[in-house]
N, C-alpha and C. Protein backbone atom coordinates (compact mmCIF):
# COMPACT_ATOMS: atom_id res chain seq x y z
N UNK A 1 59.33 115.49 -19.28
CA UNK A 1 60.25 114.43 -18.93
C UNK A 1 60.45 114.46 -17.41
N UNK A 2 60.17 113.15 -16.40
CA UNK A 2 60.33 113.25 -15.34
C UNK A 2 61.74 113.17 -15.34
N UNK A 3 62.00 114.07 -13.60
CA UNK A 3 63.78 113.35 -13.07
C UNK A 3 64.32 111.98 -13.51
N UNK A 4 63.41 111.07 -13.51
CA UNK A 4 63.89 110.03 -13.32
C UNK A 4 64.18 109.61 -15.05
N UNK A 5 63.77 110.25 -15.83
CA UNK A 5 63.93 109.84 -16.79
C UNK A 5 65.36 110.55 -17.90
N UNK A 6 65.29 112.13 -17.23
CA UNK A 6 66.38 112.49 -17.39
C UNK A 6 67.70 112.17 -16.88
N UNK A 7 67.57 111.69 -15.44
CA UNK A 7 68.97 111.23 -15.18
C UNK A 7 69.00 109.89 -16.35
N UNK A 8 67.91 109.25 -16.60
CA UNK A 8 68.69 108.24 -17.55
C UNK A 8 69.20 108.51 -18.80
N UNK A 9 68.54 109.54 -19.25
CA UNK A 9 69.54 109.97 -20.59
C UNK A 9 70.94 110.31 -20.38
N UNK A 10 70.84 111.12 -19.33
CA UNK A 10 72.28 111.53 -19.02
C UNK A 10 73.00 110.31 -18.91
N UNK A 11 72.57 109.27 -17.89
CA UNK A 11 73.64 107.83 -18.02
C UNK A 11 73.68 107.22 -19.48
N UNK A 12 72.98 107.20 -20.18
CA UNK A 12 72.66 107.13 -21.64
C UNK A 12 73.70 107.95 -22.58
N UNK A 13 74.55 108.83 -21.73
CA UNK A 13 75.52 109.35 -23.29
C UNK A 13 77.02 109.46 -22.82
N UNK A 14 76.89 107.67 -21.98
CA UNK A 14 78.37 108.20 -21.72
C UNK A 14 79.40 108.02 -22.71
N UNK A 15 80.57 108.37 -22.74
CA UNK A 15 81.32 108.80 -23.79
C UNK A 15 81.88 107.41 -24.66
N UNK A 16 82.56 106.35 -23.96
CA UNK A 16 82.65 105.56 -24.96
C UNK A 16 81.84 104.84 -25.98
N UNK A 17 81.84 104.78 -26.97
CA UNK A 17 81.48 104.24 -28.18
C UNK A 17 80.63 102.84 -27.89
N UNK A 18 79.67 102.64 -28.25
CA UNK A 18 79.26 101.49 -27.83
C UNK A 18 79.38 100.53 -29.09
N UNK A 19 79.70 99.05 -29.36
CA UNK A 19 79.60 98.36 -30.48
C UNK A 19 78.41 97.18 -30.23
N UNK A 20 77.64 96.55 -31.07
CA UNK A 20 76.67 95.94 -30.85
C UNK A 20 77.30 94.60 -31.15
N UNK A 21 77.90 93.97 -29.89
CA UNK A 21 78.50 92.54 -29.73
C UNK A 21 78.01 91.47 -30.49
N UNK A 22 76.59 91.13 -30.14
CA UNK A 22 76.49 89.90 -30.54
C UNK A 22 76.63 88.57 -30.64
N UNK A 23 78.02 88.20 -29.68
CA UNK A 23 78.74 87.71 -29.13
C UNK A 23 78.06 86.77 -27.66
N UNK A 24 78.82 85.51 -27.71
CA UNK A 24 78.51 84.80 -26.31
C UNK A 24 79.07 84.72 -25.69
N UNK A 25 78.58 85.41 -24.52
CA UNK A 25 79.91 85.59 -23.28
C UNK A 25 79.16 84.90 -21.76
N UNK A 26 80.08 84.29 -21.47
CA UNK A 26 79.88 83.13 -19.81
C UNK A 26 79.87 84.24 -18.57
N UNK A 27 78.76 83.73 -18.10
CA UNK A 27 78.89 85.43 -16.57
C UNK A 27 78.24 84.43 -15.91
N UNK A 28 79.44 84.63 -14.65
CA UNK A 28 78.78 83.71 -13.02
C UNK A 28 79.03 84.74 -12.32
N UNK A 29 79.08 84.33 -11.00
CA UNK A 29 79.09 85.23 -9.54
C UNK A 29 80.71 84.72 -9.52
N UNK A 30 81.44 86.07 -8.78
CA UNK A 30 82.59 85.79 -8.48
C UNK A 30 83.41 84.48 -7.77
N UNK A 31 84.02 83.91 -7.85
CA UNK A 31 84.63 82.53 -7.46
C UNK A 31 83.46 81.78 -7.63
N UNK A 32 83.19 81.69 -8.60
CA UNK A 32 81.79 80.28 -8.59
C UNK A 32 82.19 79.67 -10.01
N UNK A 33 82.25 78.52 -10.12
CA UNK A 33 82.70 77.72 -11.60
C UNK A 33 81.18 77.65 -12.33
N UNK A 34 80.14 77.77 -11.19
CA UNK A 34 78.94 78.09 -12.37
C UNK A 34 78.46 79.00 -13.38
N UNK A 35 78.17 78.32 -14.47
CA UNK A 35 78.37 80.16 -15.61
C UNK A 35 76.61 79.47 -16.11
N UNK A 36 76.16 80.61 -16.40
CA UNK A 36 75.06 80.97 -18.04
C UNK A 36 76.56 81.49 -19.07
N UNK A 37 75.23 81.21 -20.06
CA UNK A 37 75.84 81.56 -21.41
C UNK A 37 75.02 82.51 -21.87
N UNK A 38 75.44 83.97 -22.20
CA UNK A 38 74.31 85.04 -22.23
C UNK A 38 75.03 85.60 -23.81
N UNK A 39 74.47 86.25 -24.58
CA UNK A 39 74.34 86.92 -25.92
C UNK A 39 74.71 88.38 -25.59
N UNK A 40 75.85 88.69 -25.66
CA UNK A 40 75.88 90.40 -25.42
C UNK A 40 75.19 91.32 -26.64
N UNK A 41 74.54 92.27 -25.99
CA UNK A 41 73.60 92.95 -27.06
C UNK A 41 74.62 93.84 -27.23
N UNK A 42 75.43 94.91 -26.24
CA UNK A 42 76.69 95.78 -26.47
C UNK A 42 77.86 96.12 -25.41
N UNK A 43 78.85 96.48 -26.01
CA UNK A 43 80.02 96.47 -25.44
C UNK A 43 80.68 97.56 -25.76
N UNK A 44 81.40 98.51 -24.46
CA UNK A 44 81.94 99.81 -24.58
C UNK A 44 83.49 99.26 -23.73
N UNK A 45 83.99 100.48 -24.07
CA UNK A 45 85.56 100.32 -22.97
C UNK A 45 84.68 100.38 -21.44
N UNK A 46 83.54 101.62 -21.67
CA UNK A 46 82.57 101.67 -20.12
C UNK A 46 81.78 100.60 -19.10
N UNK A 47 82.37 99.45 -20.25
CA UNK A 47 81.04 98.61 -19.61
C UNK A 47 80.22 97.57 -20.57
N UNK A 48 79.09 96.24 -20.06
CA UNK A 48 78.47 95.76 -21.36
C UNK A 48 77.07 95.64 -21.35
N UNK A 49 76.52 95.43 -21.77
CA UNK A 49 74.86 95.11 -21.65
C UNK A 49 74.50 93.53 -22.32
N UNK A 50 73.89 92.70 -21.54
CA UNK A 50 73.56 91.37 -21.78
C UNK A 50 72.00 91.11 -21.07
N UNK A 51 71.14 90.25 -21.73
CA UNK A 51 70.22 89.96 -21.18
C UNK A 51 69.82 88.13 -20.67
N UNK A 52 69.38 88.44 -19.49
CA UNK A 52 69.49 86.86 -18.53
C UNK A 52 67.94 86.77 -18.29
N UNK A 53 67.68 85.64 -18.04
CA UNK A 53 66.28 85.24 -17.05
C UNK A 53 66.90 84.25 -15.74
N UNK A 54 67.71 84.41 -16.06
CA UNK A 54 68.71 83.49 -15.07
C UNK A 54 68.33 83.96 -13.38
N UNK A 55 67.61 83.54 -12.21
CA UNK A 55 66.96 84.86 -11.34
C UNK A 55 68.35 85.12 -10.19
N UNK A 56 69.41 84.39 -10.03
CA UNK A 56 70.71 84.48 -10.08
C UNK A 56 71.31 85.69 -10.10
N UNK A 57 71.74 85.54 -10.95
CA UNK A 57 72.68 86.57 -12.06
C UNK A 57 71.40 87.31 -12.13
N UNK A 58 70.62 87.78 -12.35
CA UNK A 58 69.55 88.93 -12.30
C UNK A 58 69.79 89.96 -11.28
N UNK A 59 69.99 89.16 -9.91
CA UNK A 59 70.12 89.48 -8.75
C UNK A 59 71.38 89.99 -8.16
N UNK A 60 72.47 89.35 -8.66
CA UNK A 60 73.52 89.87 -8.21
C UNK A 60 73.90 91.01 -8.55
N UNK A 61 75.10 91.69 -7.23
CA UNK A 61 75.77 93.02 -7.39
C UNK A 61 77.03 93.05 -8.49
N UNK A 62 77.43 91.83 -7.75
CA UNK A 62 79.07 91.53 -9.22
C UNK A 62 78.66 90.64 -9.20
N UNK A 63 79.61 90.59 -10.70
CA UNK A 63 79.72 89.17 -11.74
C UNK A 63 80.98 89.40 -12.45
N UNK A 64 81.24 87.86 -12.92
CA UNK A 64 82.04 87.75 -13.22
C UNK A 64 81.95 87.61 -15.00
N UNK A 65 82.21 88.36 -15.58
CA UNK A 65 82.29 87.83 -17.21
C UNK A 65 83.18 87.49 -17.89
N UNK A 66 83.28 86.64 -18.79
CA UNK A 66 84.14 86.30 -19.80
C UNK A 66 83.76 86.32 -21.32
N UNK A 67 83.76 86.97 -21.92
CA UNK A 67 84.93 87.44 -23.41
C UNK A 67 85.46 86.29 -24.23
N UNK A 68 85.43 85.70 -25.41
CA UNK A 68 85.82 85.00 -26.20
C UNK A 68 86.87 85.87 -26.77
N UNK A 69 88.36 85.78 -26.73
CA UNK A 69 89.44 86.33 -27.53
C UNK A 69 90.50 85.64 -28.26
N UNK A 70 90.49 84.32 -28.12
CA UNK A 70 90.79 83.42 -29.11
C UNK A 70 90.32 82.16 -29.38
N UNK A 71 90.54 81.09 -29.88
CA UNK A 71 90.10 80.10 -29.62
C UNK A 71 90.65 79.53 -28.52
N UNK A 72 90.01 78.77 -27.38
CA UNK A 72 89.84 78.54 -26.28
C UNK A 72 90.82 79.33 -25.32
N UNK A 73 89.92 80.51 -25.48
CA UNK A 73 90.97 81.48 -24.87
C UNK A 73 90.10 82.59 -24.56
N UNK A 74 89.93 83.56 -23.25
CA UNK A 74 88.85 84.26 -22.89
C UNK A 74 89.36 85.28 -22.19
N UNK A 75 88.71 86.32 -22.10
CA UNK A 75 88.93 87.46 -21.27
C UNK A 75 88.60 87.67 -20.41
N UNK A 76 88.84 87.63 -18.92
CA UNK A 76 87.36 87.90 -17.72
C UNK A 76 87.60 89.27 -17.32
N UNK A 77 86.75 89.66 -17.25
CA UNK A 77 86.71 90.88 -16.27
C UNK A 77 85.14 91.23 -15.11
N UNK A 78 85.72 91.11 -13.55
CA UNK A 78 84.73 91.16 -12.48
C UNK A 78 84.26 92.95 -12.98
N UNK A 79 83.05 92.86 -12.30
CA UNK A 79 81.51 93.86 -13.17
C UNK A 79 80.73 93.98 -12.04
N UNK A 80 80.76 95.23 -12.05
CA UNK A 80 79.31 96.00 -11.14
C UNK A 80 77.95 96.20 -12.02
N UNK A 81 76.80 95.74 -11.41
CA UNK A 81 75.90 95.24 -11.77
C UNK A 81 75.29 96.95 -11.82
N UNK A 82 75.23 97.84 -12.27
CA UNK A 82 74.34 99.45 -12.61
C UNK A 82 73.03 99.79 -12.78
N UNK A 83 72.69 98.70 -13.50
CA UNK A 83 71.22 98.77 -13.86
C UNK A 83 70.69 97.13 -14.68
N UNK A 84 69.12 97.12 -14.23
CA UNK A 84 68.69 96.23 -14.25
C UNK A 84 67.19 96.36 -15.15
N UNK A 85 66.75 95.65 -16.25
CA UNK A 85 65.38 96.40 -16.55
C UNK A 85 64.30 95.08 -16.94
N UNK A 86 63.45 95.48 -16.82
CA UNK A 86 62.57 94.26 -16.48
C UNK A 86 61.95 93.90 -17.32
């Protein structure tokens, strides 16, 4: 196993629980009213994982996401971009 592959396991077991969302959640760049609509694959208290072709939002450092928590009613929370995979 190279370094590079072990540090990813290690980022790979961080402690919160991950749940497999499934879910459609709106992610733009901070103060921008432009959104995608992306499919979250999972979601921890740590953080979420979603996949884009969007070359945008691919690219950016933060984003902004939003969360469906009621009907017309959403959660945002601004997001550091960690990892990216191709």
């Amino acid at each position: 196993m190279s370094t590079q592959e072990a540090d990813q396991a290690i980022q790979e077991r961080r402690p919160p629980r991950r749940l497999g969302a499934g879910i459609e959640i709106s992610v733009s760049l901070p103060g921008s009213s432009d959104t995608i609509v992306a499919e979250s694959a999972e979601i921890s208290r740590g953080g979420a994982q979603f996949m884009t072709s969007d070359p945008v939002i691919r690219n950016a450092e933060w984003l902004t996401l939003a969360f469906p928590r009621r009907q017309h009613d959403s959660f945002f929370a601004d997001a550091v971009v960690v990892r990216r995979e191709l």
